[in-house]
Protein backbone atom coordinates (compact mmCIF):
# COMPACT_ATOMS: atom_id res chain seq x y z
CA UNK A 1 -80.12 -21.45 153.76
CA UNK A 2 -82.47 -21.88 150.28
CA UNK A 3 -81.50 -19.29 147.53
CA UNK A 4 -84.89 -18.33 145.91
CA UNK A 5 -84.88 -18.91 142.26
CA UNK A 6 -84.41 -14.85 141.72
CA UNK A 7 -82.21 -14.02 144.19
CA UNK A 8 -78.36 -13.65 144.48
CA UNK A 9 -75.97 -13.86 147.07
CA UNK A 10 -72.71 -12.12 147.55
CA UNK A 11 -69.99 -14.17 149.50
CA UNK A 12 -69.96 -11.10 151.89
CA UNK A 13 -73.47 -10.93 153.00
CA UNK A 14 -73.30 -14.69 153.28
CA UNK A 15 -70.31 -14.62 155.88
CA UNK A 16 -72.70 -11.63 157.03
CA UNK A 17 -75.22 -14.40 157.64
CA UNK A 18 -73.02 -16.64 159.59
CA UNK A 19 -72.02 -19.05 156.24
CA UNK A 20 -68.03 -20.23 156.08
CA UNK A 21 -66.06 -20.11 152.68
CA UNK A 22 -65.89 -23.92 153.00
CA UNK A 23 -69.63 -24.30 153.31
CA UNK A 24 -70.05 -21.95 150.59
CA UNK A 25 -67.64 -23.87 147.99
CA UNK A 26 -69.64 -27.48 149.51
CA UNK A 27 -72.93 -25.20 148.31
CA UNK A 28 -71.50 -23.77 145.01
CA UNK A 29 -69.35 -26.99 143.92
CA UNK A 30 -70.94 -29.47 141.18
CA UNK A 31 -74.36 -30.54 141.19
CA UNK A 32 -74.85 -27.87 144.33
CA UNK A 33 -77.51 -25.94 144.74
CA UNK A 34 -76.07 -22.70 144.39
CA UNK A 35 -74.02 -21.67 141.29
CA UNK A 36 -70.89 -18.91 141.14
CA UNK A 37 -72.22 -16.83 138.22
CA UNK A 38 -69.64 -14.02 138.86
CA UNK A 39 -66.49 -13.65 141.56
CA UNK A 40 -67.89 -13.93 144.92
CA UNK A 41 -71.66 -13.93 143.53
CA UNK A 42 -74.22 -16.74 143.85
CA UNK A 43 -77.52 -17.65 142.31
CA UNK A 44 -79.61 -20.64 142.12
CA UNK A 45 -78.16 -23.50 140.65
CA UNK A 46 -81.99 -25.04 139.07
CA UNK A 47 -82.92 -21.49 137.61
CA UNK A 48 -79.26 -20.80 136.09
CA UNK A 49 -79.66 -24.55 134.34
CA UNK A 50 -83.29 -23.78 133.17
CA UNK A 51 -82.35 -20.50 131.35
CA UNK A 52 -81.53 -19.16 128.11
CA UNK A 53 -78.80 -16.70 126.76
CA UNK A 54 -81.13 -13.88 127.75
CA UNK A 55 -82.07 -14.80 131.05
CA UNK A 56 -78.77 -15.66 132.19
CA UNK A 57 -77.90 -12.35 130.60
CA UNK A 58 -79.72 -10.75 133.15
CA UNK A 59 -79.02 -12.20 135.67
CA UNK A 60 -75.38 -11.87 135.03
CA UNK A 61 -76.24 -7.82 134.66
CA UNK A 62 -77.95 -8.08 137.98
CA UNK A 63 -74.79 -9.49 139.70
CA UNK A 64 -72.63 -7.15 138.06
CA UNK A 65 -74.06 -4.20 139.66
CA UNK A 66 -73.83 -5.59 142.83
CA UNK A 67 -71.24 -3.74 145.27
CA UNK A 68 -71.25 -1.49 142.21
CA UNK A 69 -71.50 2.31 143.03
CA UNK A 70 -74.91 3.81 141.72
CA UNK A 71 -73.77 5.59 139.06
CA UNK A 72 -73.47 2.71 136.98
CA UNK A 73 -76.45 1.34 134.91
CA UNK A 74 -76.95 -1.56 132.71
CA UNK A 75 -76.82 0.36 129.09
CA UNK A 76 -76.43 -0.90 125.64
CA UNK A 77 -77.24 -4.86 124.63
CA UNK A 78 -77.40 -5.25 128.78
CA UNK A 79 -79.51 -2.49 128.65
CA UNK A 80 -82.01 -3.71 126.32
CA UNK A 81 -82.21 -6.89 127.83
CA UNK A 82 -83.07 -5.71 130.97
CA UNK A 83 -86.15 -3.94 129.76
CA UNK A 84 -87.32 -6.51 127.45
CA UNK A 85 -86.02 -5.99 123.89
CA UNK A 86 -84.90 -8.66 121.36
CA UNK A 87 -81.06 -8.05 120.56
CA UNK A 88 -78.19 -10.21 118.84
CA UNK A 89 -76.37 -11.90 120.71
CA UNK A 90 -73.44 -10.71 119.69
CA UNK A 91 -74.77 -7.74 121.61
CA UNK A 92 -74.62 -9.22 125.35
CA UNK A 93 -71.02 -10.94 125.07
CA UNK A 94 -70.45 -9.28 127.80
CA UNK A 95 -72.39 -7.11 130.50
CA UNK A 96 -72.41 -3.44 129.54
CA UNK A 97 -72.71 -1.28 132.13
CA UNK A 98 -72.33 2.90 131.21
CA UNK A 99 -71.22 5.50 133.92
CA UNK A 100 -70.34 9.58 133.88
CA UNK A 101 -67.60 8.70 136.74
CA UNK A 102 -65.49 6.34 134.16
CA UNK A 103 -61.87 7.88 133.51
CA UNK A 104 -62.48 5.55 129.96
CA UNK A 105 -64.07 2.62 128.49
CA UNK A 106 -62.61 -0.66 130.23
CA UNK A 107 -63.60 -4.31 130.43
CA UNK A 108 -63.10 -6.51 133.22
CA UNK A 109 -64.23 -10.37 134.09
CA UNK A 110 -66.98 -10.06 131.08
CA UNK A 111 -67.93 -6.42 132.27
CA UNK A 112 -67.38 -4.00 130.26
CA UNK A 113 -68.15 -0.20 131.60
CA UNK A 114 -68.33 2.42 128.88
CA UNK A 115 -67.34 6.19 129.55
CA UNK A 116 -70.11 7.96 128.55
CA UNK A 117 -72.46 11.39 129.88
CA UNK A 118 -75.90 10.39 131.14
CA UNK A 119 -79.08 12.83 130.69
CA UNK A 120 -80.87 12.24 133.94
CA UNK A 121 -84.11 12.06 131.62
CA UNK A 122 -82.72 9.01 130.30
CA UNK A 123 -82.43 6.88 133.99
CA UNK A 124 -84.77 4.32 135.13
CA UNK A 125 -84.99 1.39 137.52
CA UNK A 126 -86.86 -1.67 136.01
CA UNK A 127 -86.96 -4.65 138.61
CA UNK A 128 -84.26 -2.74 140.89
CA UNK A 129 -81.89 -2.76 138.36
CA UNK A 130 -80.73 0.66 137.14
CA UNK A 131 -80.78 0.95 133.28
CA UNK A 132 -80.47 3.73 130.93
CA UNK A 133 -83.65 4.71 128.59
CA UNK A 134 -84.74 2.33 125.83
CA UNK A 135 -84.30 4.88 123.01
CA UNK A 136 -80.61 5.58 124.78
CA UNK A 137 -79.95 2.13 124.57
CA UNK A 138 -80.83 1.89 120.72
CA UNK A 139 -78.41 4.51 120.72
CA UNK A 140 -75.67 2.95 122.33
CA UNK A 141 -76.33 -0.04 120.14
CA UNK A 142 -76.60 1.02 116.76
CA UNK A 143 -73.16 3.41 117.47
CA UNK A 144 -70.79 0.80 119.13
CA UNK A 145 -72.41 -2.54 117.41
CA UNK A 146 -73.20 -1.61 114.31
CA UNK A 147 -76.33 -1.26 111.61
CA UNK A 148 -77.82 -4.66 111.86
CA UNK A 149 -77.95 -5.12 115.78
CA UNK A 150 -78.92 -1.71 116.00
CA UNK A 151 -81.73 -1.83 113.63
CA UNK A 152 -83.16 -5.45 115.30
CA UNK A 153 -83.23 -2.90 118.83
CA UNK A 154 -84.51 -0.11 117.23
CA UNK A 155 -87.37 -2.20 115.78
CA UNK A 156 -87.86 -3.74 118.95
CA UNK A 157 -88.01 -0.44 120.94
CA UNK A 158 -90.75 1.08 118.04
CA UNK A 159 -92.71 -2.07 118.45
CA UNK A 160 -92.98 -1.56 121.83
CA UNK A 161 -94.30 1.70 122.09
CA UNK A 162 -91.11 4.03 121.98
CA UNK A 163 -91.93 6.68 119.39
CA UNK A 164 -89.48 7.68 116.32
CA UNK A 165 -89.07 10.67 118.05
CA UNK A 166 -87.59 9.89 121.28
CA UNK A 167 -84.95 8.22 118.85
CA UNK A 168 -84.07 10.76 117.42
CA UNK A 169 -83.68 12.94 120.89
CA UNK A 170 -81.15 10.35 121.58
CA UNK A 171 -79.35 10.04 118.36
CA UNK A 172 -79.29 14.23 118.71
CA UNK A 173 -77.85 13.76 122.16
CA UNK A 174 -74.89 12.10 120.91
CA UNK A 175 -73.80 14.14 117.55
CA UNK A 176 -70.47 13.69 116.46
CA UNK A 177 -69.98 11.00 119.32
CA UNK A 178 -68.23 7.44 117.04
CA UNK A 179 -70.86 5.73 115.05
CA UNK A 180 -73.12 8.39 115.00
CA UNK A 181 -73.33 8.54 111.57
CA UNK A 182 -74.62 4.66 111.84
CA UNK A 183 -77.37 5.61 114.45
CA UNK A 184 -78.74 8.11 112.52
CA UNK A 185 -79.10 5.07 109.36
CA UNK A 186 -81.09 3.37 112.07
CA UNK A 187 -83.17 5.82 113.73
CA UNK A 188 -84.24 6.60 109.62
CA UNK A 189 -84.58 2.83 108.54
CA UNK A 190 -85.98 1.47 112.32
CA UNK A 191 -89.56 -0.44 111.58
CA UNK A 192 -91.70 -1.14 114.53
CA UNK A 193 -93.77 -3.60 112.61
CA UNK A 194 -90.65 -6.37 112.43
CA UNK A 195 -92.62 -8.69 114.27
CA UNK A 196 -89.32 -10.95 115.07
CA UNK A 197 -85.63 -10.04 114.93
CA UNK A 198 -85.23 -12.55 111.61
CA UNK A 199 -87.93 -10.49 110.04
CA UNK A 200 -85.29 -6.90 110.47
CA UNK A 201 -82.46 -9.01 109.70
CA UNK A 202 -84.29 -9.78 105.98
CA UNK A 203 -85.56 -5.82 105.74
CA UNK A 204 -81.98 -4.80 106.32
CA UNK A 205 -80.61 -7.32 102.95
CA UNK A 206 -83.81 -6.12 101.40
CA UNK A 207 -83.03 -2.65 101.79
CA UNK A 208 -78.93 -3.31 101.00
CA UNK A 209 -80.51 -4.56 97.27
CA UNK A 210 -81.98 -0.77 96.54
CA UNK A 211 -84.36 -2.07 93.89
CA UNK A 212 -86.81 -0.34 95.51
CA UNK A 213 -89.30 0.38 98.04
CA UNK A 214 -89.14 -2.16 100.76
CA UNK A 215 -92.63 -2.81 102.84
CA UNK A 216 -93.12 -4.10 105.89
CA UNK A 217 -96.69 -6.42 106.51
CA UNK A 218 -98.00 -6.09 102.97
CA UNK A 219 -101.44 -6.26 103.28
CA UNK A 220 -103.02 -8.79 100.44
CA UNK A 221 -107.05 -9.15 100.06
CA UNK A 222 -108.86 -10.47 97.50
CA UNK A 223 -112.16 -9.02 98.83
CA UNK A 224 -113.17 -12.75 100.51
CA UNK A 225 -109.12 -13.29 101.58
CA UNK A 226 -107.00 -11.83 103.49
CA UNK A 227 -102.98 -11.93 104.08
CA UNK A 228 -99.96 -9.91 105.32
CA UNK A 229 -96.34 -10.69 103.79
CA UNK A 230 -93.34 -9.73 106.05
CA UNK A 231 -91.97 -7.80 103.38
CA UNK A 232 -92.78 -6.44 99.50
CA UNK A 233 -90.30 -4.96 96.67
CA UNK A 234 -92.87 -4.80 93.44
CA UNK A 235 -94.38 -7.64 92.90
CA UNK A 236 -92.76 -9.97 95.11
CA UNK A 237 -93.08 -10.84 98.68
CA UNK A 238 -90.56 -11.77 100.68
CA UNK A 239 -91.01 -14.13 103.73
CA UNK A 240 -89.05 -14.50 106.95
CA UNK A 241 -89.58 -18.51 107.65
CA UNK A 242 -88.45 -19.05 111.18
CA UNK A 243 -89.07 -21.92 113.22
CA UNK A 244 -91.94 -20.45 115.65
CA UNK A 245 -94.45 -20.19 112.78
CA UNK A 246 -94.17 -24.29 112.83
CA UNK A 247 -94.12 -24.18 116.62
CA UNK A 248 -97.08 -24.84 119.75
CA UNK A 249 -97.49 -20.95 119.52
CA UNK A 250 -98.70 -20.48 116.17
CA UNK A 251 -100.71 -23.70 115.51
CA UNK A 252 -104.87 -23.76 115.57
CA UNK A 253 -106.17 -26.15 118.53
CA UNK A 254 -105.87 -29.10 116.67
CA UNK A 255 -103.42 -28.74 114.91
CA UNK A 256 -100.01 -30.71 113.99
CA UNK A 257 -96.59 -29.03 112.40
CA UNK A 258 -97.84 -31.06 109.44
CA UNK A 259 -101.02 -29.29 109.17
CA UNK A 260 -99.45 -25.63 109.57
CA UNK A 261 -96.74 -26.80 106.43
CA UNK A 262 -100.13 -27.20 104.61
CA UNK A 263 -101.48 -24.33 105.24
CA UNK A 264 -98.95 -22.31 104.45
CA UNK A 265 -98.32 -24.36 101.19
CA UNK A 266 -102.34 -23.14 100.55
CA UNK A 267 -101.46 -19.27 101.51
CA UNK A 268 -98.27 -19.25 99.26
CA UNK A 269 -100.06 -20.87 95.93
CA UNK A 270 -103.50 -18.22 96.64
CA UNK A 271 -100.80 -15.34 97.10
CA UNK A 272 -99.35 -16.62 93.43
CA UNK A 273 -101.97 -17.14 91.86
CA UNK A 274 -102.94 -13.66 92.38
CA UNK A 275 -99.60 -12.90 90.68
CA UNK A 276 -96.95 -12.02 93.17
CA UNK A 277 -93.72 -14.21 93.46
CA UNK A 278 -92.87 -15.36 96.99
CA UNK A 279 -89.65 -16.22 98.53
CA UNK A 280 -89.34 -17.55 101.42
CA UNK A 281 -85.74 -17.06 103.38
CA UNK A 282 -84.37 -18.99 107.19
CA UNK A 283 -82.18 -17.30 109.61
CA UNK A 284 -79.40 -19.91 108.52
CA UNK A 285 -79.82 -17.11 104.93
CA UNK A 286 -79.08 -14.86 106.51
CA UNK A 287 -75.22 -14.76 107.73
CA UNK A 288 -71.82 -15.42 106.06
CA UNK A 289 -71.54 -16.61 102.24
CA UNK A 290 -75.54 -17.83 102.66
CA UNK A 291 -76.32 -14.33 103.10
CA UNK A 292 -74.66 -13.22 99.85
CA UNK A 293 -76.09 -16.42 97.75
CA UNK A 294 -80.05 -15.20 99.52
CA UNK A 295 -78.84 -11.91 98.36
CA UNK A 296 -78.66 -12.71 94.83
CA UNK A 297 -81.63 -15.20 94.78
CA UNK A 298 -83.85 -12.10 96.12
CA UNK A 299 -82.22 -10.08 93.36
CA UNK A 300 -82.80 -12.28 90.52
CA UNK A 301 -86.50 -12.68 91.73
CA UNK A 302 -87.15 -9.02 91.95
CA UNK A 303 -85.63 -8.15 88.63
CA UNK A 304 -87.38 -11.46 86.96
CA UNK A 305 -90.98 -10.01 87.81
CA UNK A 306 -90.40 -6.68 86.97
């Protein structure tokens, strides 16, 4: 039998089916069709090989639940995934799966199930897979991984059409549960109109500098012109440069990488020469010691044109 390139296969419907173990390890063994994504859990080899972190994310959350009882549901960085959402990646380590039945929080095989109450308000199914809420899942995120990851979901889940307030039902639903205190920093700082998670990442630093207000898609015109910069403190403007502005997606027909570093080169001297200061800043800025050093640059700039 053919796996299709979204299903999965559990080694006991398979002997259901009429399969041996020893044809299933001749399937599942190197450069076989089928690949053993989780104990006793198959999917096709071609689509494992052809996806990303996410994707194999999910399907990894997919095979977790199977055999599972149904009061589990894919929750936190899983959670997010499943419906969607841009999230670190330091988020989906491991498949998060939340349930009322837990005695505690345990992890397992690269499965970790959290203890936690559900609000029935907050279930859904997307795909067959059950998942907690997106604003829940901000919730779990911001309180268990921190600010940053929990601001990059929390823009993610305004963006796509979650409102500020459903946040905050969920961040009221879990007062005084750990990191609440940190959810409540993201449901006030979340910014649905971080197009990208590199463009929160830079809001978050810009916001860490307090030198003052910090705005997302500055709109610049000069009447004939017209321009949006990711970000604006006074009179400079503050640009995440990630690779997909040079990529297939964001060129003109026509047009080469070349030709989009020129016209950005245009855009940035036309936003200067209308007196703003503009620094640009890479993902690569934006972790470890580089993060500090972009931290300082963006500093010195903003005090400089003030």
């Amino acid at each position: 039998m053919d796996l299709a390139p979204a299903d999965l296969l559990t080694r006991k419907r398979a002997l259901d089916l009429g399969l041996t173990d020893a044809r299933l390890r001749s399937l599942s063994r190197q450069g076989g069709p089928w690949i053993a994504v989780r104990r006793g859990v198959y999917a096709c080899r071609a689509t494992w090989q052809a996806s990303g972190v996410v994707d194999r994310h999910r399907i990894m959350v997919r095979a977790a639940l199977l055999g599972r009882d149904g009061e589990q549901s894919a929750s936190h960085g899983s959670g997010a995934v499943v419906q969607g959402l841009a999230v670190l990646h330091a988020s989906i380590k491991d498949v998060h799966l939340t349930s009322p039945a837990a005695e505690r929080t345990r992890a397992s095989a690269g499965v970790r199930v959290h203890r936690g109450t559900i609000d029935v308000r907050e279930l859904r199914r997307v795909d067959g897979v059950p998942v907690l809420s997106v604003a829940r899942v901000v919730a779990d995120v911001a309180r268990t991984d921190g600010r940053i990851p929990g601001l990059v979901v929390a823009d993610q889940a305004l963006r796509s059409g979650t409102t500020r307030a459903e946040l905050s039902d969920a961040a009221a639903r879990q007062s005084g549960w750990p990191g609440a205190a940190c959810l409540t920093s993201v449901v006030r700082d979340a910014d649905g109109r971080a197009e990208n998670p590199g463009e929160t990442l830079l809001r978050a630093l810009a916001l860490e500098l307090d030198l003052g207000d910090v705005e997302s898609q500055f709109h610049v015109s000069d009447g004939t012109r017209t321009a949006y910069a990711d970000l604006r403190i006074g009179r400079v403007l503050i640009e995440f440069d990630g690779r997909v502005k040079y990529g297939r997606e964001f060129r003109r027909p026509g047009e080469s990488p070349e030709d989009v570093l020129w016209r950005e080169k245009k855009r940035e001297d036309w936003l200067r020469s209308l007196g703003f200061v503009v620094v640009r800043v890479t993902w690569d800025e934006l972790w470890g010691r580089r993060r500090q050093e972009t931290a300082a640059r963006l500093r010195a700039a903003i005090l400089g044109s003030s």
